[in-house]
N, C-alpha and C. Protein backbone atom coordinates (compact mmCIF):
# COMPACT_ATOMS: atom_id res chain seq x y z
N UNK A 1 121.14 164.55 147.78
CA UNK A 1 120.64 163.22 148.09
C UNK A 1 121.28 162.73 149.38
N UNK A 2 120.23 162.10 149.90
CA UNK A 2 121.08 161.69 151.10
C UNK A 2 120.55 159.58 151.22
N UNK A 3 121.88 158.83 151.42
CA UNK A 3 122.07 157.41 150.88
C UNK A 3 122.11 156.59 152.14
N UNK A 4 121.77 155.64 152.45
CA UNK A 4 122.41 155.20 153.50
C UNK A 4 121.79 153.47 153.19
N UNK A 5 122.73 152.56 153.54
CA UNK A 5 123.19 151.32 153.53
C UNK A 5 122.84 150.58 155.40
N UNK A 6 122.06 149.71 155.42
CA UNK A 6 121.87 148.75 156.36
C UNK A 6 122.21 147.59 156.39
N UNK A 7 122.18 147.15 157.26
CA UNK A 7 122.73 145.33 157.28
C UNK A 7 121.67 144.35 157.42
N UNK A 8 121.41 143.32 157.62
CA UNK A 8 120.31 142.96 157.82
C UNK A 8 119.64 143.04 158.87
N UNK A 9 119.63 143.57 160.23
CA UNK A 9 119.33 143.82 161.45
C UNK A 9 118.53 145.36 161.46
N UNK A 10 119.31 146.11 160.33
CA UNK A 10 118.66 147.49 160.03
C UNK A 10 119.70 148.48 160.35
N UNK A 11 120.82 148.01 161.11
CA UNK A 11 121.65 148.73 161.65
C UNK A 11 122.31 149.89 160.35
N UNK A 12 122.60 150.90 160.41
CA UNK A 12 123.67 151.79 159.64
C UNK A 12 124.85 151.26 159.65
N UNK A 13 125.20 151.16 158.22
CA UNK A 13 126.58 150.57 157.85
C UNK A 13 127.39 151.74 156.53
N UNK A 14 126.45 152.65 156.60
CA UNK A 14 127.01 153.55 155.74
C UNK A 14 125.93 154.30 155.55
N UNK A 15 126.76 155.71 155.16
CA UNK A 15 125.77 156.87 154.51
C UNK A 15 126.75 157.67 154.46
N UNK A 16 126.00 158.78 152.85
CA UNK A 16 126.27 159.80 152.14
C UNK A 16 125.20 160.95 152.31
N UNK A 17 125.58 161.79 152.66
CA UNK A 17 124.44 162.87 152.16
C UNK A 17 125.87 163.83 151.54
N UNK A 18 125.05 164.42 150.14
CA UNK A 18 125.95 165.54 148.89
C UNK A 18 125.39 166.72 149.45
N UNK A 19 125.86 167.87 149.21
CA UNK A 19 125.97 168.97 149.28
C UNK A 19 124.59 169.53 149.16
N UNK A 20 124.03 170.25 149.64
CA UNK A 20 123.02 170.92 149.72
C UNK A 20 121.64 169.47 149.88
N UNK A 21 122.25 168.66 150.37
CA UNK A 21 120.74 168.17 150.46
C UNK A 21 119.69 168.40 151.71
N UNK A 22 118.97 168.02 151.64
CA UNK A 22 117.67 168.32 152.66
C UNK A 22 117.69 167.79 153.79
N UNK A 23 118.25 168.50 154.68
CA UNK A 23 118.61 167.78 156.28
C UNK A 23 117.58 167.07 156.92
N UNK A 24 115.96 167.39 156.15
CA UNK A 24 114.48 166.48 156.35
C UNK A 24 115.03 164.95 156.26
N UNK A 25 115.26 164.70 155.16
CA UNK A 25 115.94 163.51 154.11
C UNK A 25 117.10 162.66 154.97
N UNK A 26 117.76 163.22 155.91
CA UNK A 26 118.62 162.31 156.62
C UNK A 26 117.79 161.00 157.07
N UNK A 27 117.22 161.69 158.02
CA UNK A 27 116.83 160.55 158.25
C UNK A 27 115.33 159.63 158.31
N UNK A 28 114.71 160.29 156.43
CA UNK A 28 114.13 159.27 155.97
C UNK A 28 114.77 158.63 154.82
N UNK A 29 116.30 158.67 154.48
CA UNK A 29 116.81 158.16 154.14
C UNK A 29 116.87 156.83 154.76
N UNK A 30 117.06 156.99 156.14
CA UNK A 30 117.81 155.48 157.08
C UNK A 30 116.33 154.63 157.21
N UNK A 31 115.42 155.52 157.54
CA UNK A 31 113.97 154.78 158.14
C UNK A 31 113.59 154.20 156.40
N UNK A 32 113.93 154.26 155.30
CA UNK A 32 113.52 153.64 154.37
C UNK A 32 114.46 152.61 154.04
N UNK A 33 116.49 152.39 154.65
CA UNK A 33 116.55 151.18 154.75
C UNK A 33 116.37 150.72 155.25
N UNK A 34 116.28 151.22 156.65
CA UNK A 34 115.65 150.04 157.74
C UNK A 34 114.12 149.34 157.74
N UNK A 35 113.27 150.28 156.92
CA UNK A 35 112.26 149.76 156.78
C UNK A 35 112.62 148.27 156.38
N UNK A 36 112.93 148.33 154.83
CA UNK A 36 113.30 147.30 154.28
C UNK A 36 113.83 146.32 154.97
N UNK A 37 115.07 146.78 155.59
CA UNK A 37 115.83 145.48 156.70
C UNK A 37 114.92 144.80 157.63
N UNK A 38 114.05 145.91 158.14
CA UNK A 38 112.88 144.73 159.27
C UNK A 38 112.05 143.64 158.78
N UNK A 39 111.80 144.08 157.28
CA UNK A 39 110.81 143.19 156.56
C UNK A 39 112.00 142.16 155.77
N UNK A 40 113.27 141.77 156.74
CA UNK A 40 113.79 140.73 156.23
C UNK A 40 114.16 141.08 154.47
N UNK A 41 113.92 141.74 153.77
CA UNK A 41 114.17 142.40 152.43
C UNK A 41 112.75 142.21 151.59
N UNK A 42 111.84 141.34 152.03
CA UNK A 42 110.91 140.95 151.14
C UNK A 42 110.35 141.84 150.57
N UNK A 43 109.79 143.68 150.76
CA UNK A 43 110.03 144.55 150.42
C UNK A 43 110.56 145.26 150.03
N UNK A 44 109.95 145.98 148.61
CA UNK A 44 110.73 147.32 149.11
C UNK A 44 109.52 148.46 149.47
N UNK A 45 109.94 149.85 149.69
CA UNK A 45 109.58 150.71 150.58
C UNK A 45 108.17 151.10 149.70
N UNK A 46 108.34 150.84 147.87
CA UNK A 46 107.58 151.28 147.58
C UNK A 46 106.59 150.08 147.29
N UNK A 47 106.52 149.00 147.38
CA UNK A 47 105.11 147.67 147.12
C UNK A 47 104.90 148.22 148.59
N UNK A 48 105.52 148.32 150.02
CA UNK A 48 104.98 148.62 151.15
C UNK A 48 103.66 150.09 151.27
N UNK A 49 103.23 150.73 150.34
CA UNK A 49 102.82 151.49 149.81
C UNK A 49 101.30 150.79 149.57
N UNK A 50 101.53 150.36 149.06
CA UNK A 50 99.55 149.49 148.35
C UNK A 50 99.15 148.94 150.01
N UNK A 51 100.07 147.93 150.36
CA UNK A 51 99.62 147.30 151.65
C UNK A 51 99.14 148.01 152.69
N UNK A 52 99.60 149.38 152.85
CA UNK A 52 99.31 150.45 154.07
C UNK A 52 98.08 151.47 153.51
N UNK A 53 97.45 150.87 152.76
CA UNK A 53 96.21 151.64 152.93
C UNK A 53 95.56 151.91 153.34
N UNK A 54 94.43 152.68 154.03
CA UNK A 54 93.02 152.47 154.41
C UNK A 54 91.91 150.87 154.11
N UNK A 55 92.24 150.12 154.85
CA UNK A 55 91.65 148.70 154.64
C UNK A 55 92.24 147.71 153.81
N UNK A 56 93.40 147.92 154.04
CA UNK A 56 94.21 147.15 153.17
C UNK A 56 95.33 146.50 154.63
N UNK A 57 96.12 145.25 154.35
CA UNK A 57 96.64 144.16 155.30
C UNK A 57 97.46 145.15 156.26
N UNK A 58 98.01 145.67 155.99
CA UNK A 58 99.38 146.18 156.47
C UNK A 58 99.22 148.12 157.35
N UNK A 59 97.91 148.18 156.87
CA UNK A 59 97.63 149.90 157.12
C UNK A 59 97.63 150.23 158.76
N UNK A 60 98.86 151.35 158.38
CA UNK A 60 99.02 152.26 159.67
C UNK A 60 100.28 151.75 160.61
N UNK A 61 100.73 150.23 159.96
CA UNK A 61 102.02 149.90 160.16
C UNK A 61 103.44 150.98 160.38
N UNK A 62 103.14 151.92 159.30
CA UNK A 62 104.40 152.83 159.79
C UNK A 62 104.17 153.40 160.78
N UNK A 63 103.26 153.13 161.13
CA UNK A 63 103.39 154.16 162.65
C UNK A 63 104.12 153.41 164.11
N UNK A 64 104.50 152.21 163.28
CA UNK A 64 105.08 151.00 164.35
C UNK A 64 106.80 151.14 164.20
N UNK A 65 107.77 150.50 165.07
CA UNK A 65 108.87 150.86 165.20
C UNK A 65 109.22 151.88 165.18
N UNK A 66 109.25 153.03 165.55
CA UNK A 66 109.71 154.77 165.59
C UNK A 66 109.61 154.94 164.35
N UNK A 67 108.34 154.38 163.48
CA UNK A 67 108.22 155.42 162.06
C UNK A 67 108.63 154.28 161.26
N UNK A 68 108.43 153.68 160.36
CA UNK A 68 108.21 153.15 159.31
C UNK A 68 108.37 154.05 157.75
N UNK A 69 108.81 153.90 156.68
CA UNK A 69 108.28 154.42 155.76
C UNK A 69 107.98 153.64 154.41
N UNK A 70 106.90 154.08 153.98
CA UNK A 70 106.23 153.18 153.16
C UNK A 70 105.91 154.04 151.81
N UNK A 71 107.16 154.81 150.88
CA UNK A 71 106.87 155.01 149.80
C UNK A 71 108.57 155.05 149.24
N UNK A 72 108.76 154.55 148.02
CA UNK A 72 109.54 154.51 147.27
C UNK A 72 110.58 154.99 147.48
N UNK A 73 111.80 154.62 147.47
CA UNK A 73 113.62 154.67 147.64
C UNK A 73 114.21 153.73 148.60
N UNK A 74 113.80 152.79 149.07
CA UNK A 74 114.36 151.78 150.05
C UNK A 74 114.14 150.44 149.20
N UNK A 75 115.31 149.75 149.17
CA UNK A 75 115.59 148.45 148.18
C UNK A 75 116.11 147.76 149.23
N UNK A 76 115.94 145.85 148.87
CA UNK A 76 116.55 144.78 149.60
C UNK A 76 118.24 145.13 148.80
N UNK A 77 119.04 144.66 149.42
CA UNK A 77 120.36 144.08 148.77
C UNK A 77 120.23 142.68 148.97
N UNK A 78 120.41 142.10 147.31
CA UNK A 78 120.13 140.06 148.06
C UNK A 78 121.91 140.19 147.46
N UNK A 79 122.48 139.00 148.29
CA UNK A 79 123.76 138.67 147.26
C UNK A 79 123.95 136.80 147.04
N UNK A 80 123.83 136.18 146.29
CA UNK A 80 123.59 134.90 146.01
C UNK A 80 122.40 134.38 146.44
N UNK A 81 121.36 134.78 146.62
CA UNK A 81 119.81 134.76 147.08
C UNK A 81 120.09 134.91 148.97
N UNK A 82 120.95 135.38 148.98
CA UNK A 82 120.82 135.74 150.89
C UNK A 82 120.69 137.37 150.95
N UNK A 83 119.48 138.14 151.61
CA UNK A 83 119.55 139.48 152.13
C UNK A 83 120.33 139.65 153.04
N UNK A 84 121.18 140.56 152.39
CA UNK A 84 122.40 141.36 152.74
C UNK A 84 122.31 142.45 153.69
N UNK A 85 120.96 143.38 153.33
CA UNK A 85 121.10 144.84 153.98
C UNK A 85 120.11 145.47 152.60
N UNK A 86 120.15 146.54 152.82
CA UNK A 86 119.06 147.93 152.34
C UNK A 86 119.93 148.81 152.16
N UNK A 87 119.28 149.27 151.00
CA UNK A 87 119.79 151.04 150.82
C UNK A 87 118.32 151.85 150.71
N UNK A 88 118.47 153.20 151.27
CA UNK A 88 117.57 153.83 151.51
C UNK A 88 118.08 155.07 150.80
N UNK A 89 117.24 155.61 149.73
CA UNK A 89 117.39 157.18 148.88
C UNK A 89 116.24 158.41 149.74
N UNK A 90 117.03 159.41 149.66
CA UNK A 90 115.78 160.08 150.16
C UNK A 90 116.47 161.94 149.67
N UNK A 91 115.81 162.56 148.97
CA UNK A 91 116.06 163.76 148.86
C UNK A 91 115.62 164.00 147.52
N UNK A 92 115.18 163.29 146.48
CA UNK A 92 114.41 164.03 145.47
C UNK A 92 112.86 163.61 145.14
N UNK A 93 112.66 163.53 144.39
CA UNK A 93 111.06 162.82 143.85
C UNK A 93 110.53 161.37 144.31
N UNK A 94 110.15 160.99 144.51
CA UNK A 94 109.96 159.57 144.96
C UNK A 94 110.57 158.41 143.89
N UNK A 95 110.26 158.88 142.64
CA UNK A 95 110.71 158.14 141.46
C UNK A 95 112.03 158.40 141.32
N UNK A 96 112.95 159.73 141.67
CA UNK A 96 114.20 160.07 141.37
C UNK A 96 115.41 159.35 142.79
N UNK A 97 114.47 158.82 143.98
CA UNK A 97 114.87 158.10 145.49
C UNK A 97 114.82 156.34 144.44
N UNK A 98 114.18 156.17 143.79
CA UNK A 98 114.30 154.84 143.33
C UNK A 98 115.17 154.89 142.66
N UNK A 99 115.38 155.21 141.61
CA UNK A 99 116.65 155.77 140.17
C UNK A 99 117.74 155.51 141.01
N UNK A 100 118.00 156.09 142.18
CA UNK A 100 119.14 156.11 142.42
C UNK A 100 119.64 155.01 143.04
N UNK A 101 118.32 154.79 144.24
CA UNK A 101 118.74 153.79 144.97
C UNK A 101 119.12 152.03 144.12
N UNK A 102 117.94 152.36 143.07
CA UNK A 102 118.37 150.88 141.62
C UNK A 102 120.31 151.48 141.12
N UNK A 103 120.19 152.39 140.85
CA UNK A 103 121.64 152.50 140.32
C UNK A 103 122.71 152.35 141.69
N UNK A 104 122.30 152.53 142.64
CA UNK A 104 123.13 151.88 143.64
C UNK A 104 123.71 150.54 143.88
N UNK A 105 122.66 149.68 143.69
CA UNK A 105 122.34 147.91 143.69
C UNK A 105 123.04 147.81 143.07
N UNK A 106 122.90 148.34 141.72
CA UNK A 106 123.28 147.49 140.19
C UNK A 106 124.82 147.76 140.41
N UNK A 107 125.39 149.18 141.15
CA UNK A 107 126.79 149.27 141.41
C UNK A 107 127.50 148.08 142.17
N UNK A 108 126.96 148.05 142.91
CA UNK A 108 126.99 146.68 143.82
C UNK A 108 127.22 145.27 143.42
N UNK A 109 126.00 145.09 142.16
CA UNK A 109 126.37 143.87 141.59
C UNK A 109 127.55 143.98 141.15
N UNK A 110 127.61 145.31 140.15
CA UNK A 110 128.79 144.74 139.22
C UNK A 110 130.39 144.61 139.99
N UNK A 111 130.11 145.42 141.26
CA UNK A 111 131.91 144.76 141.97
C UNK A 111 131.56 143.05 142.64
N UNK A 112 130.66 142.82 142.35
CA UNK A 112 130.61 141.07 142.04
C UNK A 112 130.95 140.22 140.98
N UNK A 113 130.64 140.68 140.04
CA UNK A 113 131.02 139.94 138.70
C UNK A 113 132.90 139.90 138.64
């Protein structure tokens, strides 16, 4: 898996990639938090997905800012209702880039409590 953490600007503020992951995955790891970070957090990578359809509001958008990505593993970070930054998953299933990237957040919350 390869992880990576944005700020709200989109900038890299962190990243992991584990052992044997998919050097593809670097960096649609980052382009799925930054996705998120450009859209201010109101997204995530995967509702950006319906909107980029063929005749739908938002379609062909990723092809704007050096690549966009618009399917599942990129989450807002909010912390007291202010967006914080993005984490972006990228190296397994689309559903297994969410799993992680949600168990990321939720890590997050809990060094809040």
């Amino acid at each position: 898996m390869n992880i990576a953490v944005t700020d709200p600007s989109g900038t890299l503020v962190a990243f992991l990639r584990t052992d044997n992951a998919f050097p593809a995955s670097i960096d649609i790891a980052m382009k799925k938090a930054r996705t998120v970070s450009l859209f201010n957090g109101a997204f995530t990578t995967a509702n950006l997905y319906e909107l980029t359809q063929p005749g739908k509001s938002l379609y062909a958008i990723q092809e704007t800012n050096q690549g966009l990505i618009v399917f599942g593993g990129g989450i807002p970070v909010v912390v007291d209702g202010y967006f914080v930054g993005a984490i972006g998953v990228s190296g397994g299933t689309t559903d297994e880039d969410v799993q992680i990237a949600t168990a990321g957040l939720k890590a997050l919350e809990g060094k809040g409590s």
